[in-house]
PDB file of N, CA and C in Angstrom:
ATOM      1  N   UNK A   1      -6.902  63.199  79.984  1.00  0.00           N
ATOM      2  CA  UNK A   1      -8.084  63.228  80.823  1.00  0.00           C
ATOM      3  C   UNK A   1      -8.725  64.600  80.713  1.00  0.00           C
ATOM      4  N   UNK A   2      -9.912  64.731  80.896  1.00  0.00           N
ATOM      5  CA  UNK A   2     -10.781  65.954  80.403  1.00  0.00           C
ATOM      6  C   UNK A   2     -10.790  66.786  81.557  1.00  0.00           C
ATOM      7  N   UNK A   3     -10.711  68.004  81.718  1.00  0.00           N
ATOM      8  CA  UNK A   3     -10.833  68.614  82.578  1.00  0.00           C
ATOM      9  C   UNK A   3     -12.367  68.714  83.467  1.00  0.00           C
ATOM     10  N   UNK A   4     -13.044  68.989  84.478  1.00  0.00           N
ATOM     11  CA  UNK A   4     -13.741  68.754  85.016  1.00  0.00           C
ATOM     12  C   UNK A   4     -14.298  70.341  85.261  1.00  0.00           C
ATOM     13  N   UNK A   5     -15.485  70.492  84.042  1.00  0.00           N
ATOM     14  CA  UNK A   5     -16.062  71.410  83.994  1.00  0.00           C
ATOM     15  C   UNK A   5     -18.174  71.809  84.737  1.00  0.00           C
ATOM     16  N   UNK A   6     -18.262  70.558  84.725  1.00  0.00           N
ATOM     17  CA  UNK A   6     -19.964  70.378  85.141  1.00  0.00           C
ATOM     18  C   UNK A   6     -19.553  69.027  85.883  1.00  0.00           C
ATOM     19  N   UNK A   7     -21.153  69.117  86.670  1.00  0.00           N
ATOM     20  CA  UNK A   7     -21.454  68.049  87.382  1.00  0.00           C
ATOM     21  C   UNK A   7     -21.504  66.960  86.926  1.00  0.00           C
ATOM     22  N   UNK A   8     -21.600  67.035  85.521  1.00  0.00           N
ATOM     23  CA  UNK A   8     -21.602  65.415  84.599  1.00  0.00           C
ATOM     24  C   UNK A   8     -20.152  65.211  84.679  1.00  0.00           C
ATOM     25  N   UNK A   9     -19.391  65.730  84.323  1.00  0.00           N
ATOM     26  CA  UNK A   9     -17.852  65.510  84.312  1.00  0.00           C
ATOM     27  C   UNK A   9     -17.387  65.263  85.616  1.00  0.00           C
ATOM     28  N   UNK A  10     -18.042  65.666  86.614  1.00  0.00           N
ATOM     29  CA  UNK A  10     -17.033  64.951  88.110  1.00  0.00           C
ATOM     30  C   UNK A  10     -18.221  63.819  87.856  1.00  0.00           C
ATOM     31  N   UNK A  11     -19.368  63.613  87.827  1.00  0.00           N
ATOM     32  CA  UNK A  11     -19.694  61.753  87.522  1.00  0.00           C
ATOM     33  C   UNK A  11     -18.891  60.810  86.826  1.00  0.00           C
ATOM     34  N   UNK A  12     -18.109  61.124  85.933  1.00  0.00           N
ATOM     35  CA  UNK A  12     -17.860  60.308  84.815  1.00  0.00           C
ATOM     36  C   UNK A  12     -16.416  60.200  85.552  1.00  0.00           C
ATOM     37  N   UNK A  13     -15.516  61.298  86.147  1.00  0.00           N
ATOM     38  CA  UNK A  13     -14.210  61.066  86.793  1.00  0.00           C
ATOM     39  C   UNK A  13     -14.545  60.301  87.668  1.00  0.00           C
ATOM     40  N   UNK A  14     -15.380  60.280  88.667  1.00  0.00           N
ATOM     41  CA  UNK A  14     -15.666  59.774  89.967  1.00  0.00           C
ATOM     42  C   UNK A  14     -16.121  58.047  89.279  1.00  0.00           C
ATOM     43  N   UNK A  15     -17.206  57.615  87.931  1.00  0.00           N
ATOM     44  CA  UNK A  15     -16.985  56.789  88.005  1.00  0.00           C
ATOM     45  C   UNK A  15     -15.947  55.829  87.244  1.00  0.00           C
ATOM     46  N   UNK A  16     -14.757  56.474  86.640  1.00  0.00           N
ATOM     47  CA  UNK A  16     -14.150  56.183  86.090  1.00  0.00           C
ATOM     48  C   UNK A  16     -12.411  55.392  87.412  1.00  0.00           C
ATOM     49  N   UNK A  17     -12.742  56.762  88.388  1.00  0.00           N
ATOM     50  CA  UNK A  17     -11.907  56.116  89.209  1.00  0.00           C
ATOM     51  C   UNK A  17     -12.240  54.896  90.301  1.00  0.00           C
ATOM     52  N   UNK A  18     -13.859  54.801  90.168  1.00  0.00           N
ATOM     53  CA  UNK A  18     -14.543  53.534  91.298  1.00  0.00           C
ATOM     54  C   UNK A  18     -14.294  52.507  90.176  1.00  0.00           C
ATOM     55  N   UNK A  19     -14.024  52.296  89.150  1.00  0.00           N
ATOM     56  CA  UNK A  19     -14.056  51.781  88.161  1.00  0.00           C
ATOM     57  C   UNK A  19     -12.836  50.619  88.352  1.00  0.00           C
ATOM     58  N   UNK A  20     -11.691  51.096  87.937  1.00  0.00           N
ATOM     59  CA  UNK A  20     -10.527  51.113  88.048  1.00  0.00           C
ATOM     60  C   UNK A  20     -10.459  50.618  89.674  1.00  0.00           C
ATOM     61  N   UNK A  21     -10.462  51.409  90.698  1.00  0.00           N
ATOM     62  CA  UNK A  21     -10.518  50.616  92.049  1.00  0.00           C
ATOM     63  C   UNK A  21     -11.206  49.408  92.381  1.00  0.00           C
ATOM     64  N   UNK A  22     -12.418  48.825  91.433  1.00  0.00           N
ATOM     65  CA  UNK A  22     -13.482  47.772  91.898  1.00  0.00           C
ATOM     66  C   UNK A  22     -12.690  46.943  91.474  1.00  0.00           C
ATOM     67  N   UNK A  23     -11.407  46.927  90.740  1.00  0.00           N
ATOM     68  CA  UNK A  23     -10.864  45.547  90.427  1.00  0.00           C
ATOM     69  C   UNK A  23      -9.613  45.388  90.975  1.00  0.00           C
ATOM     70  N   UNK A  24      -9.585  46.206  91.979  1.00  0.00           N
ATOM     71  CA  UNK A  24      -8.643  46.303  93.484  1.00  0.00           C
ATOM     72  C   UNK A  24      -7.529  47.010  92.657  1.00  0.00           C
ATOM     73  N   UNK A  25      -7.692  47.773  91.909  1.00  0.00           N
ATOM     74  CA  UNK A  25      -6.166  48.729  91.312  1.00  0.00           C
ATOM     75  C   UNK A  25      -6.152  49.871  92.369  1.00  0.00           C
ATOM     76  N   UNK A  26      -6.137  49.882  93.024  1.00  0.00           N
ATOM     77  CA  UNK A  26      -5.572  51.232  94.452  1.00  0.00           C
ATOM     78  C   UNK A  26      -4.304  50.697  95.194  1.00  0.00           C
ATOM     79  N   UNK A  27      -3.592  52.163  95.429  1.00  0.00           N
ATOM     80  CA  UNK A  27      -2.880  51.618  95.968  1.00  0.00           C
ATOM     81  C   UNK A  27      -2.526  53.457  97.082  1.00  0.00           C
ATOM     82  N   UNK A  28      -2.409  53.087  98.798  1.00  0.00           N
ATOM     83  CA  UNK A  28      -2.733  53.980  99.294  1.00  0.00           C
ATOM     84  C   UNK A  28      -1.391  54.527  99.555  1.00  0.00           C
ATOM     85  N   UNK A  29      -0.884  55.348  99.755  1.00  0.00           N
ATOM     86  CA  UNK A  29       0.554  56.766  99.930  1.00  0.00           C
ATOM     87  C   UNK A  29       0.140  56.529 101.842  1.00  0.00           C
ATOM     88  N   UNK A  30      -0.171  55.701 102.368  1.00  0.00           N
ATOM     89  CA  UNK A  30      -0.010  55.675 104.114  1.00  0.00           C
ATOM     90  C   UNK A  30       1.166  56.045 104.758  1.00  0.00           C
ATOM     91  N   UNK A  31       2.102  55.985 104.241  1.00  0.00           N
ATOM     92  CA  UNK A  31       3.411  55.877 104.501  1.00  0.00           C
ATOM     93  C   UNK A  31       4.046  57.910 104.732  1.00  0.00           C
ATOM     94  N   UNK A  32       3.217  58.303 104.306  1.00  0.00           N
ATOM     95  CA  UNK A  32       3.060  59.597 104.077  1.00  0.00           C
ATOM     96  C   UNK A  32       2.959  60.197 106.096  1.00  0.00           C
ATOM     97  N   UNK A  33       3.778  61.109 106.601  1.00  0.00           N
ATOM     98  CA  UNK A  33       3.716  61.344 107.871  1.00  0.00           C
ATOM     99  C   UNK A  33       2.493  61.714 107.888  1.00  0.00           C
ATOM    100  N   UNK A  34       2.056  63.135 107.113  1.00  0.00           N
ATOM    101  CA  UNK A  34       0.745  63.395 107.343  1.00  0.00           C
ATOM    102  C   UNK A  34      -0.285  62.590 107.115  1.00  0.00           C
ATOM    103  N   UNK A  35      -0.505  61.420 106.091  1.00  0.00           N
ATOM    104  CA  UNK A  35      -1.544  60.932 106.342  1.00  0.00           C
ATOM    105  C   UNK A  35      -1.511  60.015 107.298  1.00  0.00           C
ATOM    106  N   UNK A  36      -0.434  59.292 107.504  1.00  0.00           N
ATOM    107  CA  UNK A  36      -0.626  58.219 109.102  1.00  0.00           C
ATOM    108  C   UNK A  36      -0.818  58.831 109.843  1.00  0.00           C
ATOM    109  N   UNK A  37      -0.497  60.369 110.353  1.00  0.00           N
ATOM    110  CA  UNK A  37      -0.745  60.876 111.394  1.00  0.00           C
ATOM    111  C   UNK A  37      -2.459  60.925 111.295  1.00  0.00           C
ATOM    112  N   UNK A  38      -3.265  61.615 110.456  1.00  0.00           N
ATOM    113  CA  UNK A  38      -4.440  61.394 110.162  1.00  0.00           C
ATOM    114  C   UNK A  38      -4.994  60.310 110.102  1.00  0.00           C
ATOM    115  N   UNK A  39      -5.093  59.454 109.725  1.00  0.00           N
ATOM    116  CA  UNK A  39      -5.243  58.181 109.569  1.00  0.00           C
ATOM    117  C   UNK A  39      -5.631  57.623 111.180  1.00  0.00           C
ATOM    118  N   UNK A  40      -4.177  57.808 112.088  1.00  0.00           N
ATOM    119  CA  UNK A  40      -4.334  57.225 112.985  1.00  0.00           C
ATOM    120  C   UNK A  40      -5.293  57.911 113.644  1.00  0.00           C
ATOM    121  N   UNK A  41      -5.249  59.343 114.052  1.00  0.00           N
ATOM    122  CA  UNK A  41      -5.888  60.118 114.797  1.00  0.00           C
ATOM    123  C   UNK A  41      -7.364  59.813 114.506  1.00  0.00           C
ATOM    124  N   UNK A  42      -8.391  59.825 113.169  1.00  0.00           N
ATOM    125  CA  UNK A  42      -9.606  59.799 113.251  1.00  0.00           C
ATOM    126  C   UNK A  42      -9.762  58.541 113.265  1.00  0.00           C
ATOM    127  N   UNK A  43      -8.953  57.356 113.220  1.00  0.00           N
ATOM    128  CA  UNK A  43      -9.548  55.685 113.292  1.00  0.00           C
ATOM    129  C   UNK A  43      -9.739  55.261 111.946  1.00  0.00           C
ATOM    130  N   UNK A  44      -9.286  55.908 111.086  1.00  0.00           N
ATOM    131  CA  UNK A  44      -9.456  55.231 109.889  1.00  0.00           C
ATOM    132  C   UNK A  44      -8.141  53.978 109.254  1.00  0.00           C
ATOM    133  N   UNK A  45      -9.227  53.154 108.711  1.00  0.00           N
ATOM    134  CA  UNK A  45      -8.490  52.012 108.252  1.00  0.00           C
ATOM    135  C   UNK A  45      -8.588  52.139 106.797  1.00  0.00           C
ATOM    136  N   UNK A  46      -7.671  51.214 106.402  1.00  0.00           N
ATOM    137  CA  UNK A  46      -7.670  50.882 104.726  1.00  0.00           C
ATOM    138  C   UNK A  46      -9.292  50.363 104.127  1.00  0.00           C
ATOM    139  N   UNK A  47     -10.004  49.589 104.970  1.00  0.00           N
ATOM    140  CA  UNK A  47     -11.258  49.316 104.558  1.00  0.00           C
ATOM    141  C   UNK A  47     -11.894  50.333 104.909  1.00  0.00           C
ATOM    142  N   UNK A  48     -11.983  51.333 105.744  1.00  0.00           N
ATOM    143  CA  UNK A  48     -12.362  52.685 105.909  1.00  0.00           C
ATOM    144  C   UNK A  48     -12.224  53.422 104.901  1.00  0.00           C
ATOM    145  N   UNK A  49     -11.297  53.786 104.330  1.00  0.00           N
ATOM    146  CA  UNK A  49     -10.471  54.649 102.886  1.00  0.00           C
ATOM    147  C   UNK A  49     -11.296  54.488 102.389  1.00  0.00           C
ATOM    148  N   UNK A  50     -11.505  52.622 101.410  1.00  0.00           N
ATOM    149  CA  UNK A  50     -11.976  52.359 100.332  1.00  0.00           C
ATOM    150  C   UNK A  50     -13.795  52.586 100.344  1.00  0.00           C
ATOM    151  N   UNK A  51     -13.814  52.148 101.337  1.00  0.00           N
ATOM    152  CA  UNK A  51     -15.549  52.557 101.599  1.00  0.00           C
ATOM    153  C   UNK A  51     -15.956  54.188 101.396  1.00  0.00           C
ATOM    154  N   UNK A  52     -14.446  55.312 102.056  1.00  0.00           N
ATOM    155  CA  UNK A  52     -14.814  56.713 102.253  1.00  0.00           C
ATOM    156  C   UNK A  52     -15.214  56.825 100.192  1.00  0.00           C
ATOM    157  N   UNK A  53     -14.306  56.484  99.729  1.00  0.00           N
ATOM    158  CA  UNK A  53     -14.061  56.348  98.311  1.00  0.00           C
ATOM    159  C   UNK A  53     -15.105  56.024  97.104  1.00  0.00           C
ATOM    160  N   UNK A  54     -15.699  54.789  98.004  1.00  0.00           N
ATOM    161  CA  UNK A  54     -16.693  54.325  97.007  1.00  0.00           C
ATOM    162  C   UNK A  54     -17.975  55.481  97.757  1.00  0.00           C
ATOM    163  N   UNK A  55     -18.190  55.897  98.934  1.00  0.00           N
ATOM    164  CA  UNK A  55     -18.987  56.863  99.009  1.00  0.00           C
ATOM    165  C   UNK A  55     -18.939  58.523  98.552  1.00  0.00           C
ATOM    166  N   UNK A  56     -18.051  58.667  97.472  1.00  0.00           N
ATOM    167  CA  UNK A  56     -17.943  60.311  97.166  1.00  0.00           C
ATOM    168  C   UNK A  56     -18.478  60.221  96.355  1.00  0.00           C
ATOM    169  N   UNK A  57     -18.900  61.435  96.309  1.00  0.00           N
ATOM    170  CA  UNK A  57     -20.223  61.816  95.393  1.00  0.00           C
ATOM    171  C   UNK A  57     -19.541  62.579  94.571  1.00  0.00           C
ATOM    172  N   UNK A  58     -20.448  63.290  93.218  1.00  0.00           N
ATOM    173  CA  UNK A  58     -19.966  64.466  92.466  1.00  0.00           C
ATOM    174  C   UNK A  58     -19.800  66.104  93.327  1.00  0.00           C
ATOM    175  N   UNK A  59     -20.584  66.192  94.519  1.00  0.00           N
ATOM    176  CA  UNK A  59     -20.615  66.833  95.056  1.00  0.00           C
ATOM    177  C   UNK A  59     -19.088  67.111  95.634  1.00  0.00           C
ATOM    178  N   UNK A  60     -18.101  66.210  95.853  1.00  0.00           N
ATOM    179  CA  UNK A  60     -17.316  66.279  96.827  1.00  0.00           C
ATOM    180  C   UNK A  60     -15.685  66.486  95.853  1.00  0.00           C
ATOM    181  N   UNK A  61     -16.289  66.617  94.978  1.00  0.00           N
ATOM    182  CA  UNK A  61     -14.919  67.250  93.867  1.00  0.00           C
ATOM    183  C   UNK A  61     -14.679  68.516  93.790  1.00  0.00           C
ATOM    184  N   UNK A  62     -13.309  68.505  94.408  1.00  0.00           N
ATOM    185  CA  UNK A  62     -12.526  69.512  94.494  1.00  0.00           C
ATOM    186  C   UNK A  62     -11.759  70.505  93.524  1.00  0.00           C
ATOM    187  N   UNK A  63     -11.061  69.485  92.618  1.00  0.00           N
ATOM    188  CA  UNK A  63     -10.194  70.140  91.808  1.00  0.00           C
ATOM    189  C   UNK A  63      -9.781  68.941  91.375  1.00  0.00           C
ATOM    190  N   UNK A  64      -9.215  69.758  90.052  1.00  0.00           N
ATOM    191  CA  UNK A  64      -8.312  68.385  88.829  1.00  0.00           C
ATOM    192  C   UNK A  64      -9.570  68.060  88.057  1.00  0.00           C
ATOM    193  N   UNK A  65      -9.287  66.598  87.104  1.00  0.00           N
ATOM    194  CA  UNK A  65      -7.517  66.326  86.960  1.00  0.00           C
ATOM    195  C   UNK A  65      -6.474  67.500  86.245  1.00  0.00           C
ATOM    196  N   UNK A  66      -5.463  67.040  87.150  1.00  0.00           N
ATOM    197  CA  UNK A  66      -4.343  68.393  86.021  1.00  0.00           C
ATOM    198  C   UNK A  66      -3.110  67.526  85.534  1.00  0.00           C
ATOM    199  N   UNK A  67      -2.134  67.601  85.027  1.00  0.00           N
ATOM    200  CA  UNK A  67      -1.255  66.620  84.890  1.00  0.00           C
ATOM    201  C   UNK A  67      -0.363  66.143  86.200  1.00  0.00           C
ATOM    202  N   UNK A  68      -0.259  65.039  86.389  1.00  0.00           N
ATOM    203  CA  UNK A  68       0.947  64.838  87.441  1.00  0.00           C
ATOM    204  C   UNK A  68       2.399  65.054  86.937  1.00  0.00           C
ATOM    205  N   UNK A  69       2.569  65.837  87.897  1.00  0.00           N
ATOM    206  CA  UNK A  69       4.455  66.791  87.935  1.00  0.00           C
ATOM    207  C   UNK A  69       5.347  65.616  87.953  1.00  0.00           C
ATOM    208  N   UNK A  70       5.402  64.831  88.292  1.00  0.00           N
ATOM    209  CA  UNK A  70       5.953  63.634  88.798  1.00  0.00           C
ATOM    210  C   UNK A  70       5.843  62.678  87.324  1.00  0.00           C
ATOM    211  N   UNK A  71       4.691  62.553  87.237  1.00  0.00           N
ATOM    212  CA  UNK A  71       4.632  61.227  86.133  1.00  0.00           C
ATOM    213  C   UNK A  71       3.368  61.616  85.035  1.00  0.00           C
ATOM    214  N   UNK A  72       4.311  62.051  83.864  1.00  0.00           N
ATOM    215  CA  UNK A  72       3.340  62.599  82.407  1.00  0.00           C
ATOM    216  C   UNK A  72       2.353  62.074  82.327  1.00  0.00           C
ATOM    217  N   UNK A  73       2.292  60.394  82.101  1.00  0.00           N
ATOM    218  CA  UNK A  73       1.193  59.862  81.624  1.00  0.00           C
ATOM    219  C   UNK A  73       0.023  59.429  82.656  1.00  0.00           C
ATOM    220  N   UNK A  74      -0.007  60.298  84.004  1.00  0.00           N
ATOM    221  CA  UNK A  74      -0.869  60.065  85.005  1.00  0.00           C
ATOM    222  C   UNK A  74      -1.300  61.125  84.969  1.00  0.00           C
ATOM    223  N   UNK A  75      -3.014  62.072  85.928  1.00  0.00           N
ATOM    224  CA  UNK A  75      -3.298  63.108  85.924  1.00  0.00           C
ATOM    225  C   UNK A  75      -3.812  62.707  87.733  1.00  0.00           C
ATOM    226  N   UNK A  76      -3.697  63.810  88.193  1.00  0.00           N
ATOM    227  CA  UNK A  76      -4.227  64.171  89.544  1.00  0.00           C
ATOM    228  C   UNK A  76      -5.295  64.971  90.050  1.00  0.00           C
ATOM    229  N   UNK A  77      -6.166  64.534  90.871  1.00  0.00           N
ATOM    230  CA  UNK A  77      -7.881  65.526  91.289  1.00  0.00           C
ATOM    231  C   UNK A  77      -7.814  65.250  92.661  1.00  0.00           C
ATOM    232  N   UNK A  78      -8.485  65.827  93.187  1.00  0.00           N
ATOM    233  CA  UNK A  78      -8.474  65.998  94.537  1.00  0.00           C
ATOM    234  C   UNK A  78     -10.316  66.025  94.583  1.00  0.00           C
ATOM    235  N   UNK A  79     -10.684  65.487  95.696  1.00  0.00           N
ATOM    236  CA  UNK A  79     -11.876  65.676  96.546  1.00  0.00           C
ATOM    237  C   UNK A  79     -11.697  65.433  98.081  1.00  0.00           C
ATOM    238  N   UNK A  80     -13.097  66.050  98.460  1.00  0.00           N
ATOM    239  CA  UNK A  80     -13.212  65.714 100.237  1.00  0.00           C
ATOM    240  C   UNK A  80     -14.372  65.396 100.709  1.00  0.00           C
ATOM    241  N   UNK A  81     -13.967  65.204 101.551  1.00  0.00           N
ATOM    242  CA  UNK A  81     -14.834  64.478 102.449  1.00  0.00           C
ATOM    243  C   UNK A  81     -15.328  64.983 104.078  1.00  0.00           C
ATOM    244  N   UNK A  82     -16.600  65.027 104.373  1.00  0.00           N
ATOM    245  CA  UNK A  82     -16.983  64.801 105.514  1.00  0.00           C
ATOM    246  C   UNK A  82     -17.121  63.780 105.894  1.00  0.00           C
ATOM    247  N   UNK A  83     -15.963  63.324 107.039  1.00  0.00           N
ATOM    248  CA  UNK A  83     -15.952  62.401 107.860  1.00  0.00           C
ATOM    249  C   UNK A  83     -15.964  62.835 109.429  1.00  0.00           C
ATOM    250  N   UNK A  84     -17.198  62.700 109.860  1.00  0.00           N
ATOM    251  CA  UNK A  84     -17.262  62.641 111.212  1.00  0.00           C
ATOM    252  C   UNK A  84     -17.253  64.208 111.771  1.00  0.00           C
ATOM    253  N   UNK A  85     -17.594  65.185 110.865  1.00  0.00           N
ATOM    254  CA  UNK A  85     -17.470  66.490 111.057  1.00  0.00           C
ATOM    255  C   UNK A  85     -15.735  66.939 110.751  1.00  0.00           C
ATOM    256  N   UNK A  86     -14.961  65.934 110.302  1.00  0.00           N
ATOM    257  CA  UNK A  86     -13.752  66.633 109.866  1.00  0.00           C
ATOM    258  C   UNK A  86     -13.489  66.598 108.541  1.00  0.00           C
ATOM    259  N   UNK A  87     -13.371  67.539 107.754  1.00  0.00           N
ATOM    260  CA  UNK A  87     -12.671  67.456 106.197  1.00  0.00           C
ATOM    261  C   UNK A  87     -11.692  67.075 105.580  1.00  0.00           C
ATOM    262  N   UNK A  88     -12.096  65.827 105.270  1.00  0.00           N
ATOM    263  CA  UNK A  88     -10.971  65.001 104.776  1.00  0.00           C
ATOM    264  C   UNK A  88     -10.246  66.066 102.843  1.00  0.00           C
ATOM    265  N   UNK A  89      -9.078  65.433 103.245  1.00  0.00           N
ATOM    266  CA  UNK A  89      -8.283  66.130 101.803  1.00  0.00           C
ATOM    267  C   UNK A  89      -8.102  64.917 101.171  1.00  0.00           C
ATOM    268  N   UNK A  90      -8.748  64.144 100.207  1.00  0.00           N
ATOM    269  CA  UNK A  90      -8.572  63.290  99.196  1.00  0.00           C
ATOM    270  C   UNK A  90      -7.838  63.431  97.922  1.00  0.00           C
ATOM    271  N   UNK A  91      -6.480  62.732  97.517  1.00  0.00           N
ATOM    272  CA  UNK A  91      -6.022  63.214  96.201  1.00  0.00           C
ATOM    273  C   UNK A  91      -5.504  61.924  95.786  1.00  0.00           C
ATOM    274  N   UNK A  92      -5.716  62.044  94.330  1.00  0.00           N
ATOM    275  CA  UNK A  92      -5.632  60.920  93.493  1.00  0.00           C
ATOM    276  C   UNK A  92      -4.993  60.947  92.402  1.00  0.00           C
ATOM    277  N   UNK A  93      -3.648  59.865  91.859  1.00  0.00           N
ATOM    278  CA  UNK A  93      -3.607  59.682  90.744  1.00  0.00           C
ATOM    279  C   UNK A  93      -3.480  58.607  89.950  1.00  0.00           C
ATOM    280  N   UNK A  94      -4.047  59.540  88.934  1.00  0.00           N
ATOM    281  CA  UNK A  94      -5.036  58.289  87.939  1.00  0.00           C
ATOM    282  C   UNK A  94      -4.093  58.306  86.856  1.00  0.00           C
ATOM    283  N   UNK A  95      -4.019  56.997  86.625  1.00  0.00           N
ATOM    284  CA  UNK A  95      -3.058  56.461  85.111  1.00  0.00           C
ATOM    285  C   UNK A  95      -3.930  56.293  84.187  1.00  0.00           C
ATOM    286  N   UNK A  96      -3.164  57.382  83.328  1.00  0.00           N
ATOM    287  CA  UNK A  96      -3.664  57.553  81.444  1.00  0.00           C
ATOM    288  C   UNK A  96      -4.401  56.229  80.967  1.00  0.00           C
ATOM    289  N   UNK A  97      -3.821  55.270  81.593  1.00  0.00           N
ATOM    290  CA  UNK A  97      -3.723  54.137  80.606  1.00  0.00           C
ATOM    291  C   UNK A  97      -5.032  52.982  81.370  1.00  0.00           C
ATOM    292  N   UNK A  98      -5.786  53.103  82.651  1.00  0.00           N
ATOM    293  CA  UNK A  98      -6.477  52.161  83.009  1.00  0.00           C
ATOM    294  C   UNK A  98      -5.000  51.692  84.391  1.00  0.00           C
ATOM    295  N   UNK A  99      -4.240  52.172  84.660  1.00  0.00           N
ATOM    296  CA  UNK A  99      -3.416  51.251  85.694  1.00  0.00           C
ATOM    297  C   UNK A  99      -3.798  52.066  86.687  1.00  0.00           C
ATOM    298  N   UNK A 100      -3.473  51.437  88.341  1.00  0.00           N
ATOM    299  CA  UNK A 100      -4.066  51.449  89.213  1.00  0.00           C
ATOM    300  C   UNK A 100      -3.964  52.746  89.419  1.00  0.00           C
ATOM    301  N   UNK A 101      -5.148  53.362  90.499  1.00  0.00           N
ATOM    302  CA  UNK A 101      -5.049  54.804  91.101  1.00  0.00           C
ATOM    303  C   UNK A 101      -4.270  54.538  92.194  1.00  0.00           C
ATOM    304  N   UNK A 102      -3.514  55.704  93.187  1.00  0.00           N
ATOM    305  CA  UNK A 102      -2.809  55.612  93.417  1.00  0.00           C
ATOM    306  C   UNK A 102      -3.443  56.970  94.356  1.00  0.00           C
ATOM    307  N   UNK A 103      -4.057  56.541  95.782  1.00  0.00           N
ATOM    308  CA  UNK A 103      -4.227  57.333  96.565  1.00  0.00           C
ATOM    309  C   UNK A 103      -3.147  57.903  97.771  1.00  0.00           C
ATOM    310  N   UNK A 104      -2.579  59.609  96.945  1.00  0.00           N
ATOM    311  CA  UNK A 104      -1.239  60.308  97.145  1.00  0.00           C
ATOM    312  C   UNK A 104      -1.482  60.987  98.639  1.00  0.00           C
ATOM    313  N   UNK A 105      -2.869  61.090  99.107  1.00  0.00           N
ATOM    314  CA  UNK A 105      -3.084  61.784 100.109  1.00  0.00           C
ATOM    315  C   UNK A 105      -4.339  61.883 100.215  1.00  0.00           C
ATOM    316  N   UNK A 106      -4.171  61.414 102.195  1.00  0.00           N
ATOM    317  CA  UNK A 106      -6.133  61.114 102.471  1.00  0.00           C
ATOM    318  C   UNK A 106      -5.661  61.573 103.806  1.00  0.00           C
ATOM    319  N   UNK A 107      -5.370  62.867 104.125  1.00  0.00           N
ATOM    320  CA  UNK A 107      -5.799  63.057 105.489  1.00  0.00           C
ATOM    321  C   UNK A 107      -6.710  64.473 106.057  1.00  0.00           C
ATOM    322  N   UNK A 108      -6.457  65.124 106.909  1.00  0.00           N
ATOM    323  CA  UNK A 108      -7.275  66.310 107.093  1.00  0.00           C
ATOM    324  C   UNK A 108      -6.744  67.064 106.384  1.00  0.00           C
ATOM    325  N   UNK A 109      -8.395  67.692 105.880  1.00  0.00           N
ATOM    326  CA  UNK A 109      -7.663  69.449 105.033  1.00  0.00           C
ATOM    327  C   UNK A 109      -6.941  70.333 106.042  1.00  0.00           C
ATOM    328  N   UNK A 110      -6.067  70.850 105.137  1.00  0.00           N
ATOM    329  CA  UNK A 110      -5.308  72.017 106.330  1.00  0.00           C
ATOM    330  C   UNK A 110      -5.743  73.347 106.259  1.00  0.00           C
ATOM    331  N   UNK A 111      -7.238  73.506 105.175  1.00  0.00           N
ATOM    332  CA  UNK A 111      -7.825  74.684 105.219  1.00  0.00           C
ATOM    333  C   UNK A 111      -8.775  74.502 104.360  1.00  0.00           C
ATOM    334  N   UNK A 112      -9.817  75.384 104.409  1.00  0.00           N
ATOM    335  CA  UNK A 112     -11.176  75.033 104.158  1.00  0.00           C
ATOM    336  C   UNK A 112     -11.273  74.654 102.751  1.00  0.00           C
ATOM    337  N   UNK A 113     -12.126  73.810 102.243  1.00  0.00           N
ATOM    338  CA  UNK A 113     -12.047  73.763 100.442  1.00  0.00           C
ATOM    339  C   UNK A 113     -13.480  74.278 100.264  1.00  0.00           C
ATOM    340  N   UNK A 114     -13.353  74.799  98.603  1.00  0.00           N
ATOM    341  CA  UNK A 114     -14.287  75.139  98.077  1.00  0.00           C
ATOM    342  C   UNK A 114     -15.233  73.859  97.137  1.00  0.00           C
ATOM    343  N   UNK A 115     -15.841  73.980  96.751  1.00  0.00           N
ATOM    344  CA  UNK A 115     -16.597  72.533  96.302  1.00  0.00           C
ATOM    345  C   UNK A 115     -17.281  73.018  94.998  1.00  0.00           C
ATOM    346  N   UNK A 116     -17.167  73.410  94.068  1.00  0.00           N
ATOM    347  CA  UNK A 116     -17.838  73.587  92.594  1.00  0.00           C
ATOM    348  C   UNK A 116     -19.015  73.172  92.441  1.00  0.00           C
ATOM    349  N   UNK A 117     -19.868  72.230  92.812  1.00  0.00           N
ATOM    350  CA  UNK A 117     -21.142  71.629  92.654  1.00  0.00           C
ATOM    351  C   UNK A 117     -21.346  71.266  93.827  1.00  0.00           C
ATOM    352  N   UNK A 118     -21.540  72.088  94.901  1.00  0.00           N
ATOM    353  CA  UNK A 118     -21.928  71.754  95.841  1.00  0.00           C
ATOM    354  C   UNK A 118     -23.146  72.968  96.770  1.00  0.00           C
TER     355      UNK A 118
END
């Protein structure tokens, strides 16, 4: 996966991962203390997630992809989100191969992010 150098390159990640999700390949890390704790606290649901998801822009890319530590043939990026005046921490990983993304963490940032094209 190409590293994410210009605003064309978080388009093409961003639509590469709505891509891959429109044919329901997601799969969400809820189970995660911090994000249920988040999760529960701002009211967000799984149809919440996927909607926050299909609404990120190029603007809202954070960082990545870099390789996932965990699993070679996957890479990981992060974006956020304003939801409701709180900054969501979005992170994702995406399989080399077209298999499902695999949302690792969706809850509040625990400190401010910077935004590259923003």
């Amino acid at each position: 996966m190409q590293p994410v150098k210009t605003v064309e390159d978080a388009i093409a990640l961003l639509r590469d991962i709505k891509k891959i999700i429109a044919t329901n390949k997601i799969w969400f890390n809820n189970r995660s203390t911090k994000n249920t704790q988040s999760l529960a606290d701002l009211g967000i649901t799984v149809a919440m997630q996927i909607a926050i998801i299909k609404d990120l822009a190029p603007t809202d890319y954070y960082c990545g992809p870099e390789p996932d530590e965990k699993y070679p043939d996957r890479a990981v990026a992060v974006f956020g989100y304003d939801f409701r005046g709180t900054e969501l921490y979005i992170k994702f990983s995406i399989g080399l191969d077209g298999t499902a993304v695999v949302c690792l963490s969706f809850h509040e940032s625990e400190y401010p992010m910077q935004y590259p094209f923003n």
